[in-house]
C-alpha atoms as a PDB file:
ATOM      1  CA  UNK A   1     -70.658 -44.011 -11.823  1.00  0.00           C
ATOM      2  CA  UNK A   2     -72.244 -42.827 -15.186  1.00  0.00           C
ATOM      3  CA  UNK A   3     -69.591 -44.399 -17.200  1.00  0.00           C
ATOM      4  CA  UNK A   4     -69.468 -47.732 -15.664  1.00  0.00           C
ATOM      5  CA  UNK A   5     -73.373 -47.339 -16.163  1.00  0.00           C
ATOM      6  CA  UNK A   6     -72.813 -46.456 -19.422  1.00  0.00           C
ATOM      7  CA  UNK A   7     -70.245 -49.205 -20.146  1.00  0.00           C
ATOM      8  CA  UNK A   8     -71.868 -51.885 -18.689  1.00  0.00           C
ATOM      9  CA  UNK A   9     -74.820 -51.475 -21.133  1.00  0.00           C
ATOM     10  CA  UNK A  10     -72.691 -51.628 -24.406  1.00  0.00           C
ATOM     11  CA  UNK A  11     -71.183 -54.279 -22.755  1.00  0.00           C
ATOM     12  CA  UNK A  12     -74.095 -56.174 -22.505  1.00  0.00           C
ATOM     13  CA  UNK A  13     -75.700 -55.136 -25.440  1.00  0.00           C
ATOM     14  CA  UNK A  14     -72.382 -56.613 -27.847  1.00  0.00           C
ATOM     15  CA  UNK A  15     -72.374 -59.748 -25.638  1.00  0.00           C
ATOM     16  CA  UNK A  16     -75.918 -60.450 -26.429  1.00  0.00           C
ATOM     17  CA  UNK A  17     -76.437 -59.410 -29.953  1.00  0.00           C
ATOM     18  CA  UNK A  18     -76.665 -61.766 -32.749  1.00  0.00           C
ATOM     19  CA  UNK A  19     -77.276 -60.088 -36.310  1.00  0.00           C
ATOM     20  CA  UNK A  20     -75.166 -56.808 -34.603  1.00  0.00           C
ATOM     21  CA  UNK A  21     -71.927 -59.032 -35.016  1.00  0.00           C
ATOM     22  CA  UNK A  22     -72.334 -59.746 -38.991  1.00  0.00           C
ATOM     23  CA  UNK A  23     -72.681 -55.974 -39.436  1.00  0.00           C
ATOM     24  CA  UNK A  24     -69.767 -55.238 -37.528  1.00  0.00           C
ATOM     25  CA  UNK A  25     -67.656 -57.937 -39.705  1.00  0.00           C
ATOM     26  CA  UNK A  26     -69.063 -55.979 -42.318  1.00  0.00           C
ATOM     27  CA  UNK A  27     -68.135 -52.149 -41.269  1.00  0.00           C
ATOM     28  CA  UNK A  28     -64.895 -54.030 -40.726  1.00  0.00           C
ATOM     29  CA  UNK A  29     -64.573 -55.392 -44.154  1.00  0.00           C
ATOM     30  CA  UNK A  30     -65.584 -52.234 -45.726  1.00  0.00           C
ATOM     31  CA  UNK A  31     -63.283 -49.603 -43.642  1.00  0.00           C
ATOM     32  CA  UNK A  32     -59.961 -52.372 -44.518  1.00  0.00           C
ATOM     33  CA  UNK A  33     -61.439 -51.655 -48.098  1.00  0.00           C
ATOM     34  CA  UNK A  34     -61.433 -47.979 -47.781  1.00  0.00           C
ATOM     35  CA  UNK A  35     -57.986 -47.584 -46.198  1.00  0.00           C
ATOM     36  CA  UNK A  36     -56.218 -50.401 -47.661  1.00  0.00           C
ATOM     37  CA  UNK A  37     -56.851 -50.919 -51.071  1.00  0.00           C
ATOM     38  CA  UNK A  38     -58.656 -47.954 -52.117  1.00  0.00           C
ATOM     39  CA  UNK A  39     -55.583 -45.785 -51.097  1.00  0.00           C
ATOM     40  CA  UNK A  40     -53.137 -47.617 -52.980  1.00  0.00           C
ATOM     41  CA  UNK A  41     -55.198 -46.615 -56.597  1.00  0.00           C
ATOM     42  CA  UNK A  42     -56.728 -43.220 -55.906  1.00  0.00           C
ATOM     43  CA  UNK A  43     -54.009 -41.875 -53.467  1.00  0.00           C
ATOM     44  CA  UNK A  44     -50.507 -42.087 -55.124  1.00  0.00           C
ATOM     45  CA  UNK A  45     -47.531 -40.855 -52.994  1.00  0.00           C
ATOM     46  CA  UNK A  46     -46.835 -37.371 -54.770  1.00  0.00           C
ATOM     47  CA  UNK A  47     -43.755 -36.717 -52.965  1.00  0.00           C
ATOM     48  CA  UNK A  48     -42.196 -40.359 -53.569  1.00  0.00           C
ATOM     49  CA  UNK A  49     -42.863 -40.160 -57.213  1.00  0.00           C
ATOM     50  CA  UNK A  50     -42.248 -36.360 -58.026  1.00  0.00           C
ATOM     51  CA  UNK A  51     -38.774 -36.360 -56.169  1.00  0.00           C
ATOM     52  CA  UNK A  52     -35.801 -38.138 -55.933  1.00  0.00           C
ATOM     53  CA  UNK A  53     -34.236 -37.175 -52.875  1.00  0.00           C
ATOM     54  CA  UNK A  54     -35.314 -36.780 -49.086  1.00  0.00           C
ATOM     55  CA  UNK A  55     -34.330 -33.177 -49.179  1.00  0.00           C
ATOM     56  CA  UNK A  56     -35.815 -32.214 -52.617  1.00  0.00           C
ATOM     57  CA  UNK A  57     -39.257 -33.740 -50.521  1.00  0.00           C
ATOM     58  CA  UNK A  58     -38.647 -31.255 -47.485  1.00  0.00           C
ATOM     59  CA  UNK A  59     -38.147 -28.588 -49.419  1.00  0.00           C
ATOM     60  CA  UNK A  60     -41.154 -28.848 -51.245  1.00  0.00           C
ATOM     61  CA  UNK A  61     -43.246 -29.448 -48.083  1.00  0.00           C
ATOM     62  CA  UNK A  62     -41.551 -27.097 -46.623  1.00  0.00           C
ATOM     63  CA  UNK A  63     -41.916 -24.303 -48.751  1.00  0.00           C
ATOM     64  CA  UNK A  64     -45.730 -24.996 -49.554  1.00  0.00           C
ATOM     65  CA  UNK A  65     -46.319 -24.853 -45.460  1.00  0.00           C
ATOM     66  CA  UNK A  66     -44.497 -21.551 -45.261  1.00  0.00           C
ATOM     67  CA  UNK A  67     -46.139 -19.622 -48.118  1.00  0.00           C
ATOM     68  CA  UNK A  68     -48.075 -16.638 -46.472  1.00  0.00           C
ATOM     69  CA  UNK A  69     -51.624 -16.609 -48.604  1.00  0.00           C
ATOM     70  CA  UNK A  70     -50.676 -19.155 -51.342  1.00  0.00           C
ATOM     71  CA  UNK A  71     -53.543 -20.628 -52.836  1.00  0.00           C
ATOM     72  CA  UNK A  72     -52.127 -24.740 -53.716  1.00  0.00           C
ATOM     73  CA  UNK A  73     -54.614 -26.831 -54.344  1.00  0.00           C
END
């Protein structure tokens, strides 16, 4: 009963708001900024450019995840 209470008043508070729909075209806008293009400048793949080979790029990962105490930063 509390979450259909609970549901029916964001339900009706999305379905009547006016302004509240231009800000959530903007969160939108600004997360597909974030995730999309962002990470394609400041987020290079360091495994696809550092190694040639699938197995070279398990090795690595798996010999940084299996380091007792190693300090890689």
């Amino acid at each position: 009963m509390m979450f259909k209470n609970a549901f029916d008043m964001y339900y009706d508070g999305f379905r009547s708001m006016v302004v509240g729909r231009t800000l959530w075209k903007i969160i939108f806008i600004k997360l597909f900024i974030m995730f999309a293009i962002l990470k394609v400048f400041f987020f290079p793949n360091f495994l696809a450019t550092n190694f040639d080979t699938d197995a070279e790029r398990a090795d690595h990962v798996l010999n940084n995840l299996t380091q007792p105490g190693s300090e890689n930063h």
